[in-house]
C-alpha atoms as a PDB file:
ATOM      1  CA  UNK A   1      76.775  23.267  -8.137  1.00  0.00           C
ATOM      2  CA  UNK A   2      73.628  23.934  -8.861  1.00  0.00           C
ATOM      3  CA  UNK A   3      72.006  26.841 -11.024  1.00  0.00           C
ATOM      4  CA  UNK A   4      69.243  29.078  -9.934  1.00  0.00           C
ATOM      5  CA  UNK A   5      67.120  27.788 -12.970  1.00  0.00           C
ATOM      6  CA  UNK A   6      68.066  24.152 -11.798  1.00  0.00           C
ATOM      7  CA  UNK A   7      66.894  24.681  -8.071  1.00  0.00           C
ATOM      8  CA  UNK A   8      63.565  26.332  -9.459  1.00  0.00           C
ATOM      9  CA  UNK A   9      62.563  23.657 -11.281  1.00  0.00           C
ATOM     10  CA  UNK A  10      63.220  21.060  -8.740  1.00  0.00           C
ATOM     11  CA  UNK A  11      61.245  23.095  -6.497  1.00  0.00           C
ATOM     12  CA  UNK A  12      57.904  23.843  -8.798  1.00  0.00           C
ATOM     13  CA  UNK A  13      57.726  19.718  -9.308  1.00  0.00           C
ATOM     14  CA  UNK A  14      58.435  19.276  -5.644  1.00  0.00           C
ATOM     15  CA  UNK A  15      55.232  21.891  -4.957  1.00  0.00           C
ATOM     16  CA  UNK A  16      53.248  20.442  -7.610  1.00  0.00           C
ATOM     17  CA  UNK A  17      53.732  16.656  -6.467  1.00  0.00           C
ATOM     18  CA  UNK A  18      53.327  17.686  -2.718  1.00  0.00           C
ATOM     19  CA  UNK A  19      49.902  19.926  -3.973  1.00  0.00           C
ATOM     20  CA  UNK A  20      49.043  15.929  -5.442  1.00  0.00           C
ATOM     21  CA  UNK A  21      49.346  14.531  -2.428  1.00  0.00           C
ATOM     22  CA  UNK A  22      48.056  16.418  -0.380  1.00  0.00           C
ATOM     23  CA  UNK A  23      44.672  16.619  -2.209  1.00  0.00           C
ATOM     24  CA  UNK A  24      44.829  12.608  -2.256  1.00  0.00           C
ATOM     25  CA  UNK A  25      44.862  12.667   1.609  1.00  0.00           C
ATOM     26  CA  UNK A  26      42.292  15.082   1.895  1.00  0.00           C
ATOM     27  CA  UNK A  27      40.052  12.951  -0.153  1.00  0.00           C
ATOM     28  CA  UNK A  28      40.957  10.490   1.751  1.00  0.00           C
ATOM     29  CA  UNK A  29      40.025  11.742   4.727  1.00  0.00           C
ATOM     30  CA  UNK A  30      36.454  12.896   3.762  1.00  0.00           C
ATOM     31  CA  UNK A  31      36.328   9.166   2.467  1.00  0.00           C
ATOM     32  CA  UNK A  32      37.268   8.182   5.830  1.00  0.00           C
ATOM     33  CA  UNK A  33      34.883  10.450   7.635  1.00  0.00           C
ATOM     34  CA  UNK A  34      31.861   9.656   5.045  1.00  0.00           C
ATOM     35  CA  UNK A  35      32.203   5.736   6.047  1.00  0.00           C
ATOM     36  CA  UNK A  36      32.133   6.125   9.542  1.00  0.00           C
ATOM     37  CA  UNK A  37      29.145   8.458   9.417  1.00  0.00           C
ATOM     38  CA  UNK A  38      27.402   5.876   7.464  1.00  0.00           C
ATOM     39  CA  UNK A  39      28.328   3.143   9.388  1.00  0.00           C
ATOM     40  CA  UNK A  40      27.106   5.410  12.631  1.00  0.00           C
ATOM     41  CA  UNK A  41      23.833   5.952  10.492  1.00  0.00           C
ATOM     42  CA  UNK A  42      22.914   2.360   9.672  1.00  0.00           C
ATOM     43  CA  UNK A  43      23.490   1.367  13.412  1.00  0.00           C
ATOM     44  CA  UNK A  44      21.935   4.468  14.213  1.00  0.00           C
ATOM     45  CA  UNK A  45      19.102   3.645  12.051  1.00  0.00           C
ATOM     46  CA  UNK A  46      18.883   0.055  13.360  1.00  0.00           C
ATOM     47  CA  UNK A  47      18.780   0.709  16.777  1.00  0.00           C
ATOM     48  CA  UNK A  48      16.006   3.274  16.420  1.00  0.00           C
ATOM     49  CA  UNK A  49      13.776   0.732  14.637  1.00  0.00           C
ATOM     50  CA  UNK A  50      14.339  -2.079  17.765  1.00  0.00           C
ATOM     51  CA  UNK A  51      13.178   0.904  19.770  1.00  0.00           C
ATOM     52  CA  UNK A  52       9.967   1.132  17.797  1.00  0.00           C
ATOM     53  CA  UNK A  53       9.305  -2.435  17.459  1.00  0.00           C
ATOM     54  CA  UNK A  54       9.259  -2.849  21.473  1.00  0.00           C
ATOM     55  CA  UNK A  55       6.742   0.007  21.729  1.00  0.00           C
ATOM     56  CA  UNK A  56       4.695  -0.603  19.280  1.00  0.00           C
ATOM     57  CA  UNK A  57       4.675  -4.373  20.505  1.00  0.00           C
ATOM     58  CA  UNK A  58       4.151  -2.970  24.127  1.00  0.00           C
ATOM     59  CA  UNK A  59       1.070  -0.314  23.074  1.00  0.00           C
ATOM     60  CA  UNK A  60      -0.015  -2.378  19.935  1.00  0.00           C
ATOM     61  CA  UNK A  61       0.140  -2.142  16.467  1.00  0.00           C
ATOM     62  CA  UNK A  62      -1.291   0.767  14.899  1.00  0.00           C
ATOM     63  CA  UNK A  63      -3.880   0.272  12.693  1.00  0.00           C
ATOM     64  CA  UNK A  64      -3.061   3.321  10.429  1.00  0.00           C
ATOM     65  CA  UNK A  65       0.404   5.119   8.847  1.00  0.00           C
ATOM     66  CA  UNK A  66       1.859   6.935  11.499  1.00  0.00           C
ATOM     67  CA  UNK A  67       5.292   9.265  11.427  1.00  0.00           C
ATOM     68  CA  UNK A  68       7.803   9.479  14.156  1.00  0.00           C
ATOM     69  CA  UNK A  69      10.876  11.790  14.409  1.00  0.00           C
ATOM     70  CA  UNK A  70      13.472  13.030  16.669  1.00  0.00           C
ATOM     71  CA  UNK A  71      17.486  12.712  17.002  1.00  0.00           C
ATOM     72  CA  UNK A  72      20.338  10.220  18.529  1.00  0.00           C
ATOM     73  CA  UNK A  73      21.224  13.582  21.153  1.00  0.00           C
ATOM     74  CA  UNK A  74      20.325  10.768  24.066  1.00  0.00           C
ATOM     75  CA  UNK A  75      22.964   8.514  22.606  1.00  0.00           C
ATOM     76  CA  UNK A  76      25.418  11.252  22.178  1.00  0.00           C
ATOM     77  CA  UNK A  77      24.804  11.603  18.515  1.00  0.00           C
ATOM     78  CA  UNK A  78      22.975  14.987  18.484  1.00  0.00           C
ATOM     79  CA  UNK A  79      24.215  16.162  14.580  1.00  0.00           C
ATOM     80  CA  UNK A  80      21.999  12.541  13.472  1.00  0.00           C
ATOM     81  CA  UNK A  81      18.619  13.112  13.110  1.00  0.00           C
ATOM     82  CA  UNK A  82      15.649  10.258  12.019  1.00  0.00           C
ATOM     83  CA  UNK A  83      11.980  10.557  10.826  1.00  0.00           C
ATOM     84  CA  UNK A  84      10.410   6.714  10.360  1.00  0.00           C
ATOM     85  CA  UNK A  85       7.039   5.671   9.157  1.00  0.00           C
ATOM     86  CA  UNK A  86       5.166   2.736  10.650  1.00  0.00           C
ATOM     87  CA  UNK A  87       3.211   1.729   7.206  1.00  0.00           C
ATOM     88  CA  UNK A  88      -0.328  -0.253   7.703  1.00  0.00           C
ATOM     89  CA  UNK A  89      -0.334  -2.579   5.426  1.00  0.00           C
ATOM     90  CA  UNK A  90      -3.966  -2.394   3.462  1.00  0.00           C
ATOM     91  CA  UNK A  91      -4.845  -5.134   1.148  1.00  0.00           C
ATOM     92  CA  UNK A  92      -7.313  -4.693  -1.987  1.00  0.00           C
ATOM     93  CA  UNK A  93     -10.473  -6.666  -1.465  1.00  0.00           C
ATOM     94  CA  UNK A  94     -11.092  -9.568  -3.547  1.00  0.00           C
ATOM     95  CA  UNK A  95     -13.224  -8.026  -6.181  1.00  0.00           C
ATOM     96  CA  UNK A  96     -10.768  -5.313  -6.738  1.00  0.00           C
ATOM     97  CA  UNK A  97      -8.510  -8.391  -7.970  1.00  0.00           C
ATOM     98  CA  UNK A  98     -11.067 -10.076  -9.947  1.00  0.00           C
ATOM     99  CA  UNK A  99     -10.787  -6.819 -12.120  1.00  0.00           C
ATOM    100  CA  UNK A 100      -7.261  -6.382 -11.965  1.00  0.00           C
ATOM    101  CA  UNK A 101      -6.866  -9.867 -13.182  1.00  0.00           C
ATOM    102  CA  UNK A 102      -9.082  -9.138 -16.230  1.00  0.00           C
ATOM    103  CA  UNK A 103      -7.696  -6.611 -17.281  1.00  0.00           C
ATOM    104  CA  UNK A 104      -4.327  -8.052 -17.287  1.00  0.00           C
ATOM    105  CA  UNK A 105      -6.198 -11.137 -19.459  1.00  0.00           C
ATOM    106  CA  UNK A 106      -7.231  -8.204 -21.402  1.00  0.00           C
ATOM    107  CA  UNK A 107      -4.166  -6.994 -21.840  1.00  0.00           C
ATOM    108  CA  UNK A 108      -2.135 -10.147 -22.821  1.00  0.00           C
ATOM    109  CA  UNK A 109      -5.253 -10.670 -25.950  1.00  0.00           C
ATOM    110  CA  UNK A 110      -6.903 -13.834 -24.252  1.00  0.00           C
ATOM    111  CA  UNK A 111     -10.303 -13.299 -25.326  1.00  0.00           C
ATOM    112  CA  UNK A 112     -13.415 -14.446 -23.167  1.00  0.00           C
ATOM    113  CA  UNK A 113     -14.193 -17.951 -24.245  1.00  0.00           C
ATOM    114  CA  UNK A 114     -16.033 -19.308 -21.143  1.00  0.00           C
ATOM    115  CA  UNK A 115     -13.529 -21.964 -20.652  1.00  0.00           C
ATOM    116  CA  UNK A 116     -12.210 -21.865 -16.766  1.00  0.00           C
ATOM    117  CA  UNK A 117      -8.462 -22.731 -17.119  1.00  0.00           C
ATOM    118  CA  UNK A 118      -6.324 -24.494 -14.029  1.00  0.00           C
ATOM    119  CA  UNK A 119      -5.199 -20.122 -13.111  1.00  0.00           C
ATOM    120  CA  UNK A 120      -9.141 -19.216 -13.389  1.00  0.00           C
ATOM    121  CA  UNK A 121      -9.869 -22.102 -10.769  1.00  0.00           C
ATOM    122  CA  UNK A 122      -7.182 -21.214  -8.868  1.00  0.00           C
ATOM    123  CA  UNK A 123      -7.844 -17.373  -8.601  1.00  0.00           C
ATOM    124  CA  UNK A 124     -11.507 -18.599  -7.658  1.00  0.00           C
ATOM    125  CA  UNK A 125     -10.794 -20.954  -4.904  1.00  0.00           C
ATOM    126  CA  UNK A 126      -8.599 -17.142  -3.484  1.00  0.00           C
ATOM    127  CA  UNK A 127     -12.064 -16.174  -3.179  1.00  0.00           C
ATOM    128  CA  UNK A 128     -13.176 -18.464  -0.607  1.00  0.00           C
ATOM    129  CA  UNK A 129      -9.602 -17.888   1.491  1.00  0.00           C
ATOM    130  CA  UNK A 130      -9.055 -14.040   1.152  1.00  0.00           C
ATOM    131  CA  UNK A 131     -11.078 -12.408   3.624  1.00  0.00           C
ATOM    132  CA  UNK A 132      -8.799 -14.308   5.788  1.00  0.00           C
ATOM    133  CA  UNK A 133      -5.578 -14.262   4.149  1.00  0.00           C
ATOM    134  CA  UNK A 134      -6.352 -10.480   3.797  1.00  0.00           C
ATOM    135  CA  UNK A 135      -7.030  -9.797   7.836  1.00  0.00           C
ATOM    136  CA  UNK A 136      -4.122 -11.825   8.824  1.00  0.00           C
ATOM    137  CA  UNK A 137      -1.549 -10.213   6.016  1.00  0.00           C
ATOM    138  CA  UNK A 138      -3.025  -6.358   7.746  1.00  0.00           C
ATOM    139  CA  UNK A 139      -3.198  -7.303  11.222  1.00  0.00           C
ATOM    140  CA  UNK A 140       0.306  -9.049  11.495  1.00  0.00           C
ATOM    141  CA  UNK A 141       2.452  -7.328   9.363  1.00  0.00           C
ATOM    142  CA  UNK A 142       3.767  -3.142   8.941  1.00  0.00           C
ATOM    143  CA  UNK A 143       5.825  -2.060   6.685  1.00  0.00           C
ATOM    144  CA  UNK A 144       8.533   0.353   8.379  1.00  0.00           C
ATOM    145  CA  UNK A 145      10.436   3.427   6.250  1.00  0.00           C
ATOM    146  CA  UNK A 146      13.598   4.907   8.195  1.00  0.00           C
ATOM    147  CA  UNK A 147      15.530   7.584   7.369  1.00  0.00           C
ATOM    148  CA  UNK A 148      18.506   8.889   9.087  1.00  0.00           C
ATOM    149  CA  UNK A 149      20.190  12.645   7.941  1.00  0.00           C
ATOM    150  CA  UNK A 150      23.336  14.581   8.948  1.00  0.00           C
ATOM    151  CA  UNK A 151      25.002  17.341   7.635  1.00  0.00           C
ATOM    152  CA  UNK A 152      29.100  17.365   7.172  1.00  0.00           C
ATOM    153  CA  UNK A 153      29.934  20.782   6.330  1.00  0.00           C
ATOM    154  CA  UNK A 154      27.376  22.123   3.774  1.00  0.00           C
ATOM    155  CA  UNK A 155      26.747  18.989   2.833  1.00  0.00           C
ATOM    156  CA  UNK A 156      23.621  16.629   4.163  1.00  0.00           C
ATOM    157  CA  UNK A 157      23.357  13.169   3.898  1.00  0.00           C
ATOM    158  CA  UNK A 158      20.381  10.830   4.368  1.00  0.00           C
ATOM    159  CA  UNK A 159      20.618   6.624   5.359  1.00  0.00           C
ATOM    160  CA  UNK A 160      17.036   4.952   4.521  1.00  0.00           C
ATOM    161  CA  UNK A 161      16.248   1.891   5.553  1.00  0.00           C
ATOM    162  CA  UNK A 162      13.203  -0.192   4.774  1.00  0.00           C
ATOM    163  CA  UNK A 163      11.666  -3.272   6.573  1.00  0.00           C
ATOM    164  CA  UNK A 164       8.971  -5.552   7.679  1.00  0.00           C
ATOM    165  CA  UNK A 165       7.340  -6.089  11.191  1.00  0.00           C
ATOM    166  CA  UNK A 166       5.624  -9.414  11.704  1.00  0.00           C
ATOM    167  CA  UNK A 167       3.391  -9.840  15.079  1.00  0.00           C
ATOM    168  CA  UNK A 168       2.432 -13.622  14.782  1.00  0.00           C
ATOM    169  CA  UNK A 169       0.477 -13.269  17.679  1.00  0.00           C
ATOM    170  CA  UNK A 170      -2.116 -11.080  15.557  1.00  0.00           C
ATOM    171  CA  UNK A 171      -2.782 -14.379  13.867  1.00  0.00           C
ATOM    172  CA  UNK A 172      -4.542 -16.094  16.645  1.00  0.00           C
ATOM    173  CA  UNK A 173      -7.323 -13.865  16.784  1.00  0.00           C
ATOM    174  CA  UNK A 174      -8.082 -14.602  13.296  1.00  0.00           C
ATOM    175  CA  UNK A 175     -10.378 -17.948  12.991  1.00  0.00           C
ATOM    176  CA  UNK A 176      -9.587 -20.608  10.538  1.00  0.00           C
ATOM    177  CA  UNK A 177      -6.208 -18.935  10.461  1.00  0.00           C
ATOM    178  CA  UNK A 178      -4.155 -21.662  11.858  1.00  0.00           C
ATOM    179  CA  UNK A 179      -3.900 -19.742  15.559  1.00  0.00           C
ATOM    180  CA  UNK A 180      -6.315 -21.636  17.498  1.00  0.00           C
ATOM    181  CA  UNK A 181      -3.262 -23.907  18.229  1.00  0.00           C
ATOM    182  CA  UNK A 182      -3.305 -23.689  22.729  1.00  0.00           C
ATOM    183  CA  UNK A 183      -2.388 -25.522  25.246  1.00  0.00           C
ATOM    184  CA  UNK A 184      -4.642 -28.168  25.498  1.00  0.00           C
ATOM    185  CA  UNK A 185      -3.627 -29.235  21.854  1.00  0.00           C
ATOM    186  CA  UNK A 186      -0.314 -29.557  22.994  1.00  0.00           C
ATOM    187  CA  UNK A 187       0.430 -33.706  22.882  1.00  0.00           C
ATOM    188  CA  UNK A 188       3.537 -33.488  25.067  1.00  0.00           C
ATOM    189  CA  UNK A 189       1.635 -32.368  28.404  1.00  0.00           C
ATOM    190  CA  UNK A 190       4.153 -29.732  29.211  1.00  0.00           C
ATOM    191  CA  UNK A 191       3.953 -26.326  30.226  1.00  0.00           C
ATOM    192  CA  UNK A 192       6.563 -23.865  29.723  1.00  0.00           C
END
């Protein structure tokens, strides 16, 4: 048989293996929980910024930052919250370039030796194309910031997401942009 000393032993590395394990399933089953939460999040989060898009496509496109809030209670989801910013993209104007790119020459020691390199000629023919590159770039693109929270226990949890609207139906209001392309130019004679 067994002695009382024996069976003790047995029984405080039973407890302490059984104490192991079942601390590895409880971690396990917060991982568990944390990766579907996520993976509700990101759809979550996803979904939310299609919803956006199609209103802001429907009213237009703002032409300043705007925030936006509310939950996922409508999808069932009412412990998932969201704030997102619609970004308006603002472009420096041309001259504010022309300085940043001297100072940068500035910077790297190139000294001012009136000779116009292949870059210089380059950056100066921008000149003649940004006012146009600039109102296409801000009236046809947003940047979008997402973020999705919840709270497990004491604990909260954010999901951001980041991303780019293009409307490339801004562009054909812009002359000289490459939108003035309409039917009539169309060589095969079709309509859709």
């Amino acid at each position: 048989g067994f002695t009382l000393l024996e069976v003790l032993v047995a029984v405080a590395i039973l407890a302490i293996m059984l104490t192991s394990l079942l601390g590895s399933q409880l971690n396990s089953i917060q991982a568990t929980r944390y990766a579907r939460d996520i993976s509700i999040a990101a759809l979550l989060a996803e979904w939310q910024l299609v919803e956006l898009e199609t209103k802001q496509r429907k009213e237009g496109w703002v032409n300043s930052d705007v925030e936006l809030d509310g939950d996922f209670s409508d999808q069932g989801w009412d412990e998932f919250e969201w704030a997102c910013t619609i970004h308006f993209v603002e472009l420096p104007e041309y001259n504010q370039l022309i300085e940043s790119k001297e100072g940068a020459d500035e910077a790297k020691g190139k000294d001012d030796d009136n000779m116009i390199d292949a870059g210089d000629q380059m950056f100066g023919a921008l000149g003649l194309v940004w006012p146009i590159v600039k109102s296409a770039i801000e009236t046809s693109i947003r940047k979008v910031d997402c973020v999705v929270t919840w709270t497990t226990g004491n604990v909260e949890y954010e999901y951001d997401l980041q991303t780019f609207w293009t409307n490339p139906a801004a562009l054909q209001a812009l002359p000289g942009a490459g939108g003035e392309f309409t039917d009539a130019d169309d060589p095969s004679g079709q309509d859709d």
